[in-house]
C-alpha atoms as a PDB file:
ATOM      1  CA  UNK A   1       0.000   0.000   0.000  1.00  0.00           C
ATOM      2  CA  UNK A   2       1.834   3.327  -1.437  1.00  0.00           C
ATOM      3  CA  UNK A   3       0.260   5.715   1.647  1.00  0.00           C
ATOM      4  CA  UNK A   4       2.565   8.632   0.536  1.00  0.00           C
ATOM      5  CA  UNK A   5       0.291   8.420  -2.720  1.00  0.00           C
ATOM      6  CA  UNK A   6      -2.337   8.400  -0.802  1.00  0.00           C
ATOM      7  CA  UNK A   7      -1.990  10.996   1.689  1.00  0.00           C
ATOM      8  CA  UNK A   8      -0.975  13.454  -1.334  1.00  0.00           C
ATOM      9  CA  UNK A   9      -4.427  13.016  -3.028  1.00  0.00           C
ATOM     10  CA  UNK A  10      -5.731  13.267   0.190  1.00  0.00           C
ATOM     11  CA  UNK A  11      -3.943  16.748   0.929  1.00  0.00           C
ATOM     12  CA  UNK A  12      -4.267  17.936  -2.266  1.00  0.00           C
ATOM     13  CA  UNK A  13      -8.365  17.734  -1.843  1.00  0.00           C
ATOM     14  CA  UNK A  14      -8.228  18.875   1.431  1.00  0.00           C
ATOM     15  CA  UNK A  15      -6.351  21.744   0.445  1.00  0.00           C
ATOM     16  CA  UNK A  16      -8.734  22.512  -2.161  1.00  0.00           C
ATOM     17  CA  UNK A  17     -11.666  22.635   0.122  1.00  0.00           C
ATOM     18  CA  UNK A  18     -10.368  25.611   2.151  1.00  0.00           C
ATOM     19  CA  UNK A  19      -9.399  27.730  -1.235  1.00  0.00           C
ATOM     20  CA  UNK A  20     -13.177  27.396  -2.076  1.00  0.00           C
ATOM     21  CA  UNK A  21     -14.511  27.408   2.041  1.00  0.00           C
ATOM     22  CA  UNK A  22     -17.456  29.285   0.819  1.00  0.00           C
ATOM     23  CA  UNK A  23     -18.908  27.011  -1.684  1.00  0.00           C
ATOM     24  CA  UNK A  24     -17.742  23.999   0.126  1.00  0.00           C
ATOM     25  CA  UNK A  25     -18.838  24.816   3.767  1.00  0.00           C
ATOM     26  CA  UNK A  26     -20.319  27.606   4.009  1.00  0.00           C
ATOM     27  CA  UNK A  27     -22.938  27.502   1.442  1.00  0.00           C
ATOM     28  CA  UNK A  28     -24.457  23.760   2.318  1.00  0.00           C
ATOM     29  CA  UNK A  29     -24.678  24.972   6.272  1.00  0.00           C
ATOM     30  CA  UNK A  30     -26.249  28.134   5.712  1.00  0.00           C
ATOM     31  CA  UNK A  31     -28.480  26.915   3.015  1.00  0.00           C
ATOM     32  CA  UNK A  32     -29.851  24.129   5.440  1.00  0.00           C
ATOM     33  CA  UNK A  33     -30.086  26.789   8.345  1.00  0.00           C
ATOM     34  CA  UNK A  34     -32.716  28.474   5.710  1.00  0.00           C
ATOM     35  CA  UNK A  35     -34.443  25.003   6.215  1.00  0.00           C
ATOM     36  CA  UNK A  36     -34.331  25.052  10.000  1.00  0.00           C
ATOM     37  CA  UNK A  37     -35.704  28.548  10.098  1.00  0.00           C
ATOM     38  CA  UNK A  38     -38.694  27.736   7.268  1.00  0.00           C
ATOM     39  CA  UNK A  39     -39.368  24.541   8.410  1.00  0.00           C
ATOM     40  CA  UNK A  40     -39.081  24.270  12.397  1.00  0.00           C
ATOM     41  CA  UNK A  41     -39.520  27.472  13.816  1.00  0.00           C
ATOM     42  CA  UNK A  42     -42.329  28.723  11.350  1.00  0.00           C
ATOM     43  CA  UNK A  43     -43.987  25.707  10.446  1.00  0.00           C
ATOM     44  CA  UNK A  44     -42.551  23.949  13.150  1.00  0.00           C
ATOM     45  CA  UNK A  45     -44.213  26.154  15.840  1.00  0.00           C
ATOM     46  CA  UNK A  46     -47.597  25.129  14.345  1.00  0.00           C
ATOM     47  CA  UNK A  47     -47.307  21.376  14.254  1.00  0.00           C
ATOM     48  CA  UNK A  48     -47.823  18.618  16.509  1.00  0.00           C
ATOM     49  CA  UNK A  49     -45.280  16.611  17.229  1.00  0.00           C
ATOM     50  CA  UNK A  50     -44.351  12.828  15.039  1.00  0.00           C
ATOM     51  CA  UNK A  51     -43.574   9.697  17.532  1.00  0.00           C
ATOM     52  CA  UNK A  52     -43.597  12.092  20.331  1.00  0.00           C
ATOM     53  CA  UNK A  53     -40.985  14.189  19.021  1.00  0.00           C
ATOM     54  CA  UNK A  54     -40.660  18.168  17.898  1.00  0.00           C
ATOM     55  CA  UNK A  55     -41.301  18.664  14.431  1.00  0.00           C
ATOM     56  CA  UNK A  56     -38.423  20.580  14.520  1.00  0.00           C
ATOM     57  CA  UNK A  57     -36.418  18.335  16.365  1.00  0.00           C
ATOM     58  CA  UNK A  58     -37.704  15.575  13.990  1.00  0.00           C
ATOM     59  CA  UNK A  59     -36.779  17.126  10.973  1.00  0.00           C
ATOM     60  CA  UNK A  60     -32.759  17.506  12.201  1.00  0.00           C
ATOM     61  CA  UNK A  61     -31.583  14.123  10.698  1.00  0.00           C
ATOM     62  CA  UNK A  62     -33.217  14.529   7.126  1.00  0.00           C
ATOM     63  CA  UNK A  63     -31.901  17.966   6.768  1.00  0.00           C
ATOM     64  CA  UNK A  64     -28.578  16.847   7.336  1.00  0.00           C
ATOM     65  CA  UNK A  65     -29.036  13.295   5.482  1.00  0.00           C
ATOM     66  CA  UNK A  66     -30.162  15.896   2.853  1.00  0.00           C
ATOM     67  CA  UNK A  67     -27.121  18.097   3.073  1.00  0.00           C
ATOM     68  CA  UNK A  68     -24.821  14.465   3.560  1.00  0.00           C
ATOM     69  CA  UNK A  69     -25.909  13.116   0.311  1.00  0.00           C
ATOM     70  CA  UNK A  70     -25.218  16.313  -1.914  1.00  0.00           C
ATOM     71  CA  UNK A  71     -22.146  17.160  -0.699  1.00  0.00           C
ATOM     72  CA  UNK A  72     -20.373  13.583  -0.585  1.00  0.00           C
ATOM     73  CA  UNK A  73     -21.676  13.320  -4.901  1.00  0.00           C
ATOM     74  CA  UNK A  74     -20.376  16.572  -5.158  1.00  0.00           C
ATOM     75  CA  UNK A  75     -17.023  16.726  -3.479  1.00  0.00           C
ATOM     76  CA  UNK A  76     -16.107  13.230  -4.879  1.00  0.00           C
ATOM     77  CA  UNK A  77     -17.566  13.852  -8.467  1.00  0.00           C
ATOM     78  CA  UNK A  78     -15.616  16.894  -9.127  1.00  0.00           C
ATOM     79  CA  UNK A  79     -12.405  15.378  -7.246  1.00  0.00           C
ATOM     80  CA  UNK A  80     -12.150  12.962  -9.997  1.00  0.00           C
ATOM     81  CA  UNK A  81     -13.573  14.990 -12.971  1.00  0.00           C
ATOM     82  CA  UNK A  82     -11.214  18.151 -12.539  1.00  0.00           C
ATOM     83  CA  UNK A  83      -8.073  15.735 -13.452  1.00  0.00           C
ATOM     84  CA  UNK A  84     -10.361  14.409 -16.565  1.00  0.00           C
ATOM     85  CA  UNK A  85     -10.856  17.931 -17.361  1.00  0.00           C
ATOM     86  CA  UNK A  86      -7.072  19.278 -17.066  1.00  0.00           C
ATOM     87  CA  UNK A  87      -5.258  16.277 -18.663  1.00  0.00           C
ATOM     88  CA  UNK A  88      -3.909  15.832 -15.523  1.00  0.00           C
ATOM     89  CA  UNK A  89      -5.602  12.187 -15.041  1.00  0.00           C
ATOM     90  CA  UNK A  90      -3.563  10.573 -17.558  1.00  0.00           C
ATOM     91  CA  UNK A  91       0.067  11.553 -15.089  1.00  0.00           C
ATOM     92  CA  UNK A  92      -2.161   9.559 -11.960  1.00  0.00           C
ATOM     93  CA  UNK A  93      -2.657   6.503 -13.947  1.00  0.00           C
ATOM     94  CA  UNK A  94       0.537   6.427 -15.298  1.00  0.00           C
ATOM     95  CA  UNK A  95       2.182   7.192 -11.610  1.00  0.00           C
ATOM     96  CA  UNK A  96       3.287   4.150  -9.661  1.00  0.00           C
ATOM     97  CA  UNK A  97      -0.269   3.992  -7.120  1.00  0.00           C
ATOM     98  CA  UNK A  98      -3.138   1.502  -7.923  1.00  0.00           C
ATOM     99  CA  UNK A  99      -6.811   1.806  -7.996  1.00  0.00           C
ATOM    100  CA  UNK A 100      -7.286   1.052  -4.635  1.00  0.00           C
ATOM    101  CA  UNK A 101      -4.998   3.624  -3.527  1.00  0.00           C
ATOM    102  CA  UNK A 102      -6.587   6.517  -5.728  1.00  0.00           C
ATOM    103  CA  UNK A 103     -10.093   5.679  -4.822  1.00  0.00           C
ATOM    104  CA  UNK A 104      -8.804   5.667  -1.001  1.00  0.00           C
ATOM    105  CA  UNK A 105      -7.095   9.265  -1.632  1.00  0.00           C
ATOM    106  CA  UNK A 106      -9.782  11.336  -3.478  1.00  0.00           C
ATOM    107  CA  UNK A 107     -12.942   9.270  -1.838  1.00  0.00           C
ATOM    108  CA  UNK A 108     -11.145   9.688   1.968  1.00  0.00           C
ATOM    109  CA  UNK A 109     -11.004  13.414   1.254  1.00  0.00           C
ATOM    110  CA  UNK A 110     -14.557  13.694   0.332  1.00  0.00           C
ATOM    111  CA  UNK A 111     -15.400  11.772   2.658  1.00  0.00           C
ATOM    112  CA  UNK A 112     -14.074  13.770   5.305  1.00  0.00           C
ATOM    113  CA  UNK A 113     -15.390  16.796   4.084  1.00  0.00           C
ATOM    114  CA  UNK A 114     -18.673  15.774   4.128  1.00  0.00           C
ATOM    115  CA  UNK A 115     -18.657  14.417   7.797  1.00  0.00           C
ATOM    116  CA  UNK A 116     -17.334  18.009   8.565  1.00  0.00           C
ATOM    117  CA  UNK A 117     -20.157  19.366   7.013  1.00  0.00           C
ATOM    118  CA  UNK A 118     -22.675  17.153   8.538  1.00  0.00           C
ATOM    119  CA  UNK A 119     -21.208  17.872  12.405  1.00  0.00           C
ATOM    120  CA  UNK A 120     -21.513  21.423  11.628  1.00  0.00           C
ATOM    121  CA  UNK A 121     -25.190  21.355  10.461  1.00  0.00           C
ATOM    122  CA  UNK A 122     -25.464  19.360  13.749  1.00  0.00           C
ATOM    123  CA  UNK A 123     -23.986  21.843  15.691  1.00  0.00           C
ATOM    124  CA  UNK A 124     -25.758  24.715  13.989  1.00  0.00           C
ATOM    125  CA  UNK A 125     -28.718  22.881  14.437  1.00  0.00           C
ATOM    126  CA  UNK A 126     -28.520  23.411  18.416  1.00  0.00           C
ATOM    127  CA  UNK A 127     -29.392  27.017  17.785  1.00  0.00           C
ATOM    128  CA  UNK A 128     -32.621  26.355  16.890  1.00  0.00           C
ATOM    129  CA  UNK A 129     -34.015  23.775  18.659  1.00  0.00           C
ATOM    130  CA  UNK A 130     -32.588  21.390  21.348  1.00  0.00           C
ATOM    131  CA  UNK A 131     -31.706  17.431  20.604  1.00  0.00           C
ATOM    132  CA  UNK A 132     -30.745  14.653  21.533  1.00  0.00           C
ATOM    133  CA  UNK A 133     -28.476  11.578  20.147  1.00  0.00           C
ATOM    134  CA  UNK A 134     -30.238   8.125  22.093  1.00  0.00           C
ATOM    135  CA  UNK A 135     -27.529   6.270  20.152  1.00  0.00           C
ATOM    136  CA  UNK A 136     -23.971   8.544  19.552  1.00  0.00           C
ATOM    137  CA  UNK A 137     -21.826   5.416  18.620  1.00  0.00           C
ATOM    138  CA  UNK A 138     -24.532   4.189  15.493  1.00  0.00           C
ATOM    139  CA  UNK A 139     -24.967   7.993  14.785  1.00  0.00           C
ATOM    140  CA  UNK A 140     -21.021   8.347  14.001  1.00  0.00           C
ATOM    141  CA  UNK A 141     -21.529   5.381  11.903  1.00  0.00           C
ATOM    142  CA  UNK A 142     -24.332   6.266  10.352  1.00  0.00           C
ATOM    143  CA  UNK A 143     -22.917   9.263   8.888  1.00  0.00           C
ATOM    144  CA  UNK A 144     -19.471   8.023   7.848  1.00  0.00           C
ATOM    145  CA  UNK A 145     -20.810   4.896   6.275  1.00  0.00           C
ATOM    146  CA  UNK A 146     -23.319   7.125   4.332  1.00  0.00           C
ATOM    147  CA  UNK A 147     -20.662  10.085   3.448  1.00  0.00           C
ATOM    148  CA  UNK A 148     -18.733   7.161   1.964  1.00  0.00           C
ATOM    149  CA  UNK A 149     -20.871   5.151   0.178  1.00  0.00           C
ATOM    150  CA  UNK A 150     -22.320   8.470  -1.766  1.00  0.00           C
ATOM    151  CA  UNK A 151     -18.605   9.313  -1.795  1.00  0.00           C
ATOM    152  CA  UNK A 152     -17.945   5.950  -3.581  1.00  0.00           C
ATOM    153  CA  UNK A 153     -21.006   7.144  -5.593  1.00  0.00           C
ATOM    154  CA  UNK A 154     -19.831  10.246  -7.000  1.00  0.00           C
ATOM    155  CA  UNK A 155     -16.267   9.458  -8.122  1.00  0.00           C
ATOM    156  CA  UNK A 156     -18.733   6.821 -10.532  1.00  0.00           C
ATOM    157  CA  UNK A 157     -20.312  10.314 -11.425  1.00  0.00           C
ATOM    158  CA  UNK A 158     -17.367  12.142 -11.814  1.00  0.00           C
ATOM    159  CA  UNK A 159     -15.807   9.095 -14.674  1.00  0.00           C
ATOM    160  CA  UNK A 160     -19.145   9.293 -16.308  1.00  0.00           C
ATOM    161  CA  UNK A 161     -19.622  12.842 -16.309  1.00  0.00           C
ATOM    162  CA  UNK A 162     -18.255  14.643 -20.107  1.00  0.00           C
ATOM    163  CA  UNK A 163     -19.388  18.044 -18.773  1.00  0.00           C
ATOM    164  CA  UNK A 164     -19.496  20.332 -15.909  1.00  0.00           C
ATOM    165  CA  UNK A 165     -22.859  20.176 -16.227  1.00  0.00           C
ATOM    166  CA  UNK A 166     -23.553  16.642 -15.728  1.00  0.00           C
ATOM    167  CA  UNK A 167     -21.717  16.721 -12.824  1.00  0.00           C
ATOM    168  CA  UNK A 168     -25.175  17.943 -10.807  1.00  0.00           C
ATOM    169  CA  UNK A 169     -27.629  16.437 -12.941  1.00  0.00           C
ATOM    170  CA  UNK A 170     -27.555  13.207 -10.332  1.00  0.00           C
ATOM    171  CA  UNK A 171     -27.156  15.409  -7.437  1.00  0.00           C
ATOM    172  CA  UNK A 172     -29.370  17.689  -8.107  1.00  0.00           C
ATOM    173  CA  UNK A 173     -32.741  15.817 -10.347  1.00  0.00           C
ATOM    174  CA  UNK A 174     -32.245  12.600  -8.638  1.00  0.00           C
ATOM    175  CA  UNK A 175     -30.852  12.898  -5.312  1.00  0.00           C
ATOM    176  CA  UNK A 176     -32.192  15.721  -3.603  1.00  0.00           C
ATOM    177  CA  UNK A 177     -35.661  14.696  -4.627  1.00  0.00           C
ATOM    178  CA  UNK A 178     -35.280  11.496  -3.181  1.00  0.00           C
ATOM    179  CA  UNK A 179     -34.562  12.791  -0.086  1.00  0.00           C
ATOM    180  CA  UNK A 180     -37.325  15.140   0.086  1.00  0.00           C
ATOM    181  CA  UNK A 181     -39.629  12.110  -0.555  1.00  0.00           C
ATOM    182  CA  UNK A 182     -37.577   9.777   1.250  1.00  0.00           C
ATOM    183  CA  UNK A 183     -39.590  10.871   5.015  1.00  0.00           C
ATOM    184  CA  UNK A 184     -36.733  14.009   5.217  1.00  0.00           C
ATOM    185  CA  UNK A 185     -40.033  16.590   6.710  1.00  0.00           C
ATOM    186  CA  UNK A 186     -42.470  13.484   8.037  1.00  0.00           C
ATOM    187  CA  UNK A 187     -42.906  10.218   8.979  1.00  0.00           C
ATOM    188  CA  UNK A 188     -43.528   7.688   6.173  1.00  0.00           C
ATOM    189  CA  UNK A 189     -47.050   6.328   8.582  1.00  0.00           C
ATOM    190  CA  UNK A 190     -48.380   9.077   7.787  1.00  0.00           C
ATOM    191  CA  UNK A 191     -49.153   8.318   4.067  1.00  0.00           C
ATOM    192  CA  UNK A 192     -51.955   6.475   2.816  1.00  0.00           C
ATOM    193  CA  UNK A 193     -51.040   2.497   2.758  1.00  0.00           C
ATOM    194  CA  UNK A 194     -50.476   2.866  -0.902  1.00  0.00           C
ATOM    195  CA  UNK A 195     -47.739   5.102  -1.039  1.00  0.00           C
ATOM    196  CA  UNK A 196     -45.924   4.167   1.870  1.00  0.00           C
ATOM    197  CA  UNK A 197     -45.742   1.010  -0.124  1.00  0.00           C
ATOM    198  CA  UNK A 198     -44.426   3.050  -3.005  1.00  0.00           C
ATOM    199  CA  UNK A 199     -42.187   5.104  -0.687  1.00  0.00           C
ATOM    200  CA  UNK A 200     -40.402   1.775   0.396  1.00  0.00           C
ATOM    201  CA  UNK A 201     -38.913   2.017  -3.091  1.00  0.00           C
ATOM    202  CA  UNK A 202     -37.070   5.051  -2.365  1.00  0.00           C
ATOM    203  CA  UNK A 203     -33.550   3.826  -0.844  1.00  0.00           C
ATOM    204  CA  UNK A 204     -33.227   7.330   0.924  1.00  0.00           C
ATOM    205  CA  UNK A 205     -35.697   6.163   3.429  1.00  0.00           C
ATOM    206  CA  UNK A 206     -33.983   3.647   4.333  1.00  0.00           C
ATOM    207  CA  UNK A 207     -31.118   6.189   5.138  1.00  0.00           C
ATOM    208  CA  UNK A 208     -33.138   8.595   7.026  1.00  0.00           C
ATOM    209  CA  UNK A 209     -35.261   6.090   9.108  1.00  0.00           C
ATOM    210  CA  UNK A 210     -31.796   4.608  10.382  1.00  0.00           C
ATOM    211  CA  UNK A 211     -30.191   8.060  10.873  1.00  0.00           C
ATOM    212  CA  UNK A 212     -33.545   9.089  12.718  1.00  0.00           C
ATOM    213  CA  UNK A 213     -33.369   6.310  14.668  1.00  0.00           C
ATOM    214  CA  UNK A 214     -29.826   6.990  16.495  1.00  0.00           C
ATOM    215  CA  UNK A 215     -31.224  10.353  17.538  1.00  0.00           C
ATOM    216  CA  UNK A 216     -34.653   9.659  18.828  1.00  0.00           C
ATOM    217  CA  UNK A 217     -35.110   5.510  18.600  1.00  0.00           C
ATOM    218  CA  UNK A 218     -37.655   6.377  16.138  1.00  0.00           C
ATOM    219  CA  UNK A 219     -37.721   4.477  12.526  1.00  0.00           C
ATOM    220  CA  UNK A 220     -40.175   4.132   9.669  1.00  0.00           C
ATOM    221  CA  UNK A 221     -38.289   1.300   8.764  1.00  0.00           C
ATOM    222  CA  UNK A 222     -36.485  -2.029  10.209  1.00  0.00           C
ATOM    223  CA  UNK A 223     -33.114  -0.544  11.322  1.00  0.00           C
ATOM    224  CA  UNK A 224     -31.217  -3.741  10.286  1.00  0.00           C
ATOM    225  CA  UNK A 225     -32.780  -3.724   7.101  1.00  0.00           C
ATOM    226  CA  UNK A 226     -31.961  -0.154   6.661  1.00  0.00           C
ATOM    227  CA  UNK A 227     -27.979  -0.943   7.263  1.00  0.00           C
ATOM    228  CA  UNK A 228     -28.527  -4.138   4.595  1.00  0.00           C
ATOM    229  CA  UNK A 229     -29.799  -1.791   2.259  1.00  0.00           C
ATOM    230  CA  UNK A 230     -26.890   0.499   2.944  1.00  0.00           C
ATOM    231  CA  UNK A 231     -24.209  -1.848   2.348  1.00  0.00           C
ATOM    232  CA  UNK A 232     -25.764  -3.396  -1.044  1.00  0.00           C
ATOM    233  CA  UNK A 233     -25.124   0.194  -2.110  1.00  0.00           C
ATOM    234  CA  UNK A 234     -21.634   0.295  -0.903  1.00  0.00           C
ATOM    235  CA  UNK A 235     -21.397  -3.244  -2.736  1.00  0.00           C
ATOM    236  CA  UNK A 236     -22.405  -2.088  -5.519  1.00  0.00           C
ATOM    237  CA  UNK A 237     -20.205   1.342  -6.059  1.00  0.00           C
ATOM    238  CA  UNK A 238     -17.182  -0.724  -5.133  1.00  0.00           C
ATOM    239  CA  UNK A 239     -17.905  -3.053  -7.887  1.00  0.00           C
ATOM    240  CA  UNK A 240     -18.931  -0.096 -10.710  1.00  0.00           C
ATOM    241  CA  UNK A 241     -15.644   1.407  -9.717  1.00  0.00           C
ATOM    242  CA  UNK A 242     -13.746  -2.164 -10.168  1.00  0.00           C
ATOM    243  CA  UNK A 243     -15.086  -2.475 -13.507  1.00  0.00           C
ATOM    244  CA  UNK A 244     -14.191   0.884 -14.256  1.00  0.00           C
ATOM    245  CA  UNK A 245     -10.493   1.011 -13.785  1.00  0.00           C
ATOM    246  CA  UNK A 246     -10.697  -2.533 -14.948  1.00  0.00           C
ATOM    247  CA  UNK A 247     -12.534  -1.411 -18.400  1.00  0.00           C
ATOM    248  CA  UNK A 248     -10.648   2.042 -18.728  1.00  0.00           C
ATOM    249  CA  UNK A 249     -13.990   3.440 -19.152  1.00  0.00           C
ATOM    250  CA  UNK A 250     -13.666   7.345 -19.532  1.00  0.00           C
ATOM    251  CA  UNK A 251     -10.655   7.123 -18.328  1.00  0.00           C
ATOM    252  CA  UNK A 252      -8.498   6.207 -21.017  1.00  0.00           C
ATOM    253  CA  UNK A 253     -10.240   8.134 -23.777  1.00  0.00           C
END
């Protein structure tokens, strides 16, 4: 394992991240503060409360699922597009490091960014409405596993990608409506039978419900089954990215 290789992808995102602390930071946790303000404390303050917690309270976990899930496509997307874009690519596949050790480098750093997002939201969150975390070890995990896997997710995006402007086409008319539909603002029993069978489709809500759960013990869905469901994801990104460096697709042409 070349970590040097490593550790200079890594650092080289990293570093990237605080040239551009406004769009990569600041914008997601002040956007999703909008959210707090719109959704708990003016709606909020005229709702009941869901499984005998605060709306606003309740909604803390989608809202930064929501915020999670953009930012680890995005980060990890343009990571590995930028070096498509500038040429730049072709002097990391020719360099002595192997797939396993790129992936590690640009998906750690997104990784990590997103996590830092997320525990800021969190934080940022306490200044609207107090919360608690019933289960702080599965909540860590939660997050990490999730920043990851949609990590993983995005450097498939970025390989794909030909344009700048595909890069938040997934992102953007895929994943954020998901998670709006995925039980981000309510509970999932509250829908007619019918579409909470069709909302079981959505593979968000299986994110949520477990991420919900480790705050409040709360879930719309088995939490075991939502972890399965997470890690057929995670199965299935590492294996598109195998057969991509395998294949050469995009990345050779």
């Amino acid at each position: 394992m070349n970590f040097h290789a490593i550790k200079a992808i890594y650092k080289f995102e990293l570093h990237r991240t605080w040239r551009t602390i406004m769009q990569s930071i600041a914008s997601p946790v002040i956007s999703t503060s909008l959210y707090f303000v719109v959704f708990g404390s003016a709606i909020g303050s005229r709702m009941v409360e869901i499984d005998g917690v605060s709306y606003a309270a309740f909604i803390i976990p989608g809202l930064v699922m929501l915020a999670l899930l953009t930012e680890s496509i995005s980060n990890a997307s343009f990571g590995i597009y930028f070096p498509k874009y500038n040429g730049t690519i072709y002097e990391i596949l020719s360099a002595p490091i192997s797939m396993r050790e790129i992936v590690l480098g640009y998906v750690g750093a997104a990784t990590t960014k997103s996590v830092i997002v997320g525990s800021i939201i969190l934080l940022t969150a306490n200044l609207f409405v107090d919360y608690h975390v019933a289960h702080p070890f599965w909540m860590v995990t939660f997050l990490i596993l999730t920043a990851a896997t949609f990590s993983l997710f995005g450097f498939i995006i970025g390989i794909w990608a030909d344009g700048f402007e595909k890069l938040q086409v997934v992102p953007m008319l895929i994943v954020t409506p998901l998670t709006f539909l995925g039980g981000s603002f309510y509970s999932i029993s509250m829908l007619p039978p019918l579409w909470q069978s069709i909302t079981l489709a959505n593979p968000v809500v299986y994110l949520i419900s477990a991420f919900r759960w480790s705050f409040y013990g709360v879930a719309d869905v088995n939490v075991g089954l939502s972890v399965a469901m997470i890690l057929v994801f995670l199965g299935l990104c590492l294996t598109g990215i195998y057969w991509i460096f395998r294949t050469g697709y995009r990345l050779k042409t």
